[in-house]
N, C-alpha and C. Protein backbone atom coordinates (compact mmCIF):
# COMPACT_ATOMS: atom_id res chain seq x y z
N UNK A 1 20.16 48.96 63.68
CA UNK A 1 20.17 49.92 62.59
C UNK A 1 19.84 51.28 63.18
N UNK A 2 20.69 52.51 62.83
CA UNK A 2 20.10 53.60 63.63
C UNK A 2 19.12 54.52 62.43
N UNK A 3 18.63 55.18 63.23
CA UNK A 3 17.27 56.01 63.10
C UNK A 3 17.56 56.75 61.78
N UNK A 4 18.50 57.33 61.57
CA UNK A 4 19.17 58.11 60.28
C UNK A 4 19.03 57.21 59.48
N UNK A 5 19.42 55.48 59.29
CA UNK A 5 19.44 54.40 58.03
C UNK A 5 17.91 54.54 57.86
N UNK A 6 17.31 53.59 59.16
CA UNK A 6 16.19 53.44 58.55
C UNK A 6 15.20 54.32 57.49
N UNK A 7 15.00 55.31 57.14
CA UNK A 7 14.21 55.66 56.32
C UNK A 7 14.60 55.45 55.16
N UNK A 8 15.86 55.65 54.86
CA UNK A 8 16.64 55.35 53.64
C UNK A 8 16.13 53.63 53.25
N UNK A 9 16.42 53.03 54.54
CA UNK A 9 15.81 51.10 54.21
C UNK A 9 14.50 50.97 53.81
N UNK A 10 13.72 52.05 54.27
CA UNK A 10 12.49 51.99 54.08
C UNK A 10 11.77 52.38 52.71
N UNK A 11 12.71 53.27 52.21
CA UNK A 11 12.79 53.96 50.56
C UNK A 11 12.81 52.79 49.54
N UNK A 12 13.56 51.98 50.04
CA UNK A 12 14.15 50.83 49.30
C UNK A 12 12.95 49.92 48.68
N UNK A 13 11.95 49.77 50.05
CA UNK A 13 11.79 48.63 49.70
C UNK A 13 9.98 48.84 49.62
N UNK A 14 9.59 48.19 48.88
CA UNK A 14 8.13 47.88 47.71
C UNK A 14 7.42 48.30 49.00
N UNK A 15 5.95 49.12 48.51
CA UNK A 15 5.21 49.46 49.59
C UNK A 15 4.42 47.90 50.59
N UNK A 16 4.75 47.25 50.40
CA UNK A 16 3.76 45.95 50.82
C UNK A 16 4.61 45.53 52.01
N UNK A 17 5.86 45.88 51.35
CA UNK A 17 7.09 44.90 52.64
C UNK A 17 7.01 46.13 53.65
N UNK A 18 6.93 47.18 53.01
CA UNK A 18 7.09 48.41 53.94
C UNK A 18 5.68 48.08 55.14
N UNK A 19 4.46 47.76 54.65
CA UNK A 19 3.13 47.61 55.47
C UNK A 19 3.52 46.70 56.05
N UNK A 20 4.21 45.51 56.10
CA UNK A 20 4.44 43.95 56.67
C UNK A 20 5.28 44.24 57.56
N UNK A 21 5.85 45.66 57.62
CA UNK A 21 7.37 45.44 58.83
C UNK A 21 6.15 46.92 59.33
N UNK A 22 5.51 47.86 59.46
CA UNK A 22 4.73 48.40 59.89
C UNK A 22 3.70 47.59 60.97
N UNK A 23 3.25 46.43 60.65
CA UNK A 23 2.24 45.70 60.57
C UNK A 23 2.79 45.15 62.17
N UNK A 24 4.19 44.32 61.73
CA UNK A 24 4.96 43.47 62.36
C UNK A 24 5.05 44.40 63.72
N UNK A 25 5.72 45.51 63.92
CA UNK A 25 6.18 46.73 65.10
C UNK A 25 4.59 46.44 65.49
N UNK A 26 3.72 47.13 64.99
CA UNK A 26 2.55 47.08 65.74
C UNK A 26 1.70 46.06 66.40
N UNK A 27 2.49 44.60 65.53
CA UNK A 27 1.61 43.73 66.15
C UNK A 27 2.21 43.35 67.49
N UNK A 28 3.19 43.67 67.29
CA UNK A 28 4.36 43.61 68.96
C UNK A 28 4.82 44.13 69.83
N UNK A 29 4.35 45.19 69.76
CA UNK A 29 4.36 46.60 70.61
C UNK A 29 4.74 46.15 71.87
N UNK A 30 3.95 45.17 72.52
CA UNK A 30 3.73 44.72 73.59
C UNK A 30 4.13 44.09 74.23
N UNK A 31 5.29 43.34 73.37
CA UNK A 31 6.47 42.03 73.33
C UNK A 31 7.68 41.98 73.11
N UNK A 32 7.60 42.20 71.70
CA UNK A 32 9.11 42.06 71.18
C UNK A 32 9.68 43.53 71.40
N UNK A 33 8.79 44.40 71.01
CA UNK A 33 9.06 45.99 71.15
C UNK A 33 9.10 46.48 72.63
N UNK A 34 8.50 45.70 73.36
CA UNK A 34 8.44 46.16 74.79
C UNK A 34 9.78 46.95 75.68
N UNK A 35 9.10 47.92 76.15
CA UNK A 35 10.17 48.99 77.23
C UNK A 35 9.65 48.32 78.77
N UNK A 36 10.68 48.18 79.62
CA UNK A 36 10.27 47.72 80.66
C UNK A 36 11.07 48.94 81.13
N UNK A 37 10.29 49.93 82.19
CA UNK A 37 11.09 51.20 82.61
C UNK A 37 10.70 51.10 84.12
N UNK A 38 11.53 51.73 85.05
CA UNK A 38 11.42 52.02 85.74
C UNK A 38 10.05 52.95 86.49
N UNK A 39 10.12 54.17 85.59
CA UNK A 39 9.06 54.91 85.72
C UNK A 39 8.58 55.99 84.46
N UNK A 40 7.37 56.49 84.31
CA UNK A 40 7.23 57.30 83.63
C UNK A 40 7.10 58.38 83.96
N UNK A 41 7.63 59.85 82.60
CA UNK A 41 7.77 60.82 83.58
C UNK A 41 6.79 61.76 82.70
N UNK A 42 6.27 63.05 83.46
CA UNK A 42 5.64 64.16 82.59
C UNK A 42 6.81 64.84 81.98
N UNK A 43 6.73 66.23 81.14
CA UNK A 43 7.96 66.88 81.68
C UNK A 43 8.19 67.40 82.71
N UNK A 44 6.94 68.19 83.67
CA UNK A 44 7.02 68.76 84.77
C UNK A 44 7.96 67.59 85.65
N UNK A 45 7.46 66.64 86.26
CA UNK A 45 8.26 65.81 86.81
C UNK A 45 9.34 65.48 86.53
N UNK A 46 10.13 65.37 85.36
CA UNK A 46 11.31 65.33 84.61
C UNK A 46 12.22 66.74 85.37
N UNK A 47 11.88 67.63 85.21
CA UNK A 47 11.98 69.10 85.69
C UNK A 47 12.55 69.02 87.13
N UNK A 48 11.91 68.09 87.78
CA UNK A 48 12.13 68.68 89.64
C UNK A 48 13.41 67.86 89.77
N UNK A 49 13.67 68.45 90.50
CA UNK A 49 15.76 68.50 91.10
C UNK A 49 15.48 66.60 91.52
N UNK A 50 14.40 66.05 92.45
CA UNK A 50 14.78 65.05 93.46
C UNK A 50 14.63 64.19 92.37
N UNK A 51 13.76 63.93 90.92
CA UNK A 51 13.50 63.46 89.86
C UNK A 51 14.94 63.56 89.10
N UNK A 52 15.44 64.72 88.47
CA UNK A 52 16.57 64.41 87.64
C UNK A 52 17.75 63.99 88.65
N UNK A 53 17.84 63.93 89.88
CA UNK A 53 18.69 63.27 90.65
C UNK A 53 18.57 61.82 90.55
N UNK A 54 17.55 61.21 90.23
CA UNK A 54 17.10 59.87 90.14
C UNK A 54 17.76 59.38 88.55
N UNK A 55 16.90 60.13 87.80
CA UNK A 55 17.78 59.59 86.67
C UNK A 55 18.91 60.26 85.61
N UNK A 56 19.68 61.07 86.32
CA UNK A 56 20.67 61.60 86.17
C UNK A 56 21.63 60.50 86.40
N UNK A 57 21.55 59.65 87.43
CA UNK A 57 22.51 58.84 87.63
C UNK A 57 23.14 57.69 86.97
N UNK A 58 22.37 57.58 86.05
CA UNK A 58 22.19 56.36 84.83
C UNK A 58 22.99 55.28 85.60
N UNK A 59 21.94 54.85 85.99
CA UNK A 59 22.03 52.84 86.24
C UNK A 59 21.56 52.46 85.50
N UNK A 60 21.93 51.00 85.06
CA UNK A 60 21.85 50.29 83.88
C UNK A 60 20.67 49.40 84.42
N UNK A 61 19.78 49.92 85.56
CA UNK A 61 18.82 49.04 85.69
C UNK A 61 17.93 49.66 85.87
N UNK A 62 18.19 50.88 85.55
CA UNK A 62 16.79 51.87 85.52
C UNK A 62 16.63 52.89 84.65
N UNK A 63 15.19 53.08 83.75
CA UNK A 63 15.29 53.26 82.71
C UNK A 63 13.57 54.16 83.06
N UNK A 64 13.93 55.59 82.27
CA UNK A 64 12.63 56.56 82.79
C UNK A 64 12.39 56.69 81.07
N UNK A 65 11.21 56.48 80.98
CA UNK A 65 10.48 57.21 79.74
C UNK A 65 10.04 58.69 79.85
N UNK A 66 10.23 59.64 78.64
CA UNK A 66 9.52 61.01 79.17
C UNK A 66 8.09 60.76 77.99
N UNK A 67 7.54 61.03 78.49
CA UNK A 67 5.74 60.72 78.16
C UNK A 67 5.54 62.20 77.89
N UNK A 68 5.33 62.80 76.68
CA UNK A 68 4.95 64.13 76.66
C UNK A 68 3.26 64.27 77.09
N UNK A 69 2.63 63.29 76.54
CA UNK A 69 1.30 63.42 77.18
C UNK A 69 0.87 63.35 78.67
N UNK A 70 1.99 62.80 79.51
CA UNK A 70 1.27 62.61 80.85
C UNK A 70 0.85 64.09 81.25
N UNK A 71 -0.14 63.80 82.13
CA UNK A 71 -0.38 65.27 82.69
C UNK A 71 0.35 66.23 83.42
């Protein structure tokens, strides 16, 4: 389902089911929701040439998160 539906699905439906699928994401964060990435990036690091050379290249087996909080 993309990002534009969901809120609309979420309008729909009784606040309780809405907490139970809230509930559900959070209780799985760790599992079912899980990102297995390659690496994480700051933006600074995102930024440097030898970095977006890395994942500029999009391989399908490597996968960079940008982390606005990293330092």
């Amino acid at each position: 389902m993309g990002g534009w539906l969901l809120m609309r699905f979420l309008g729909k439906l009784d606040p309780a089911k809405t907490g139970e699928l809230y509930k559900r994401v959070a209780d799985e964060i760790n599992t079912t929701f899980a990102i297995e990435s390659t690496e994480e990036l700051s933006f600074e690091e995102a930024m440097t040439p030898a970095i977006i050379e890395k994942y500029n290249a999009k391989m399908t087996v490597e996968k960079y998160i940008l982390n606005p909080n990293k330092g």
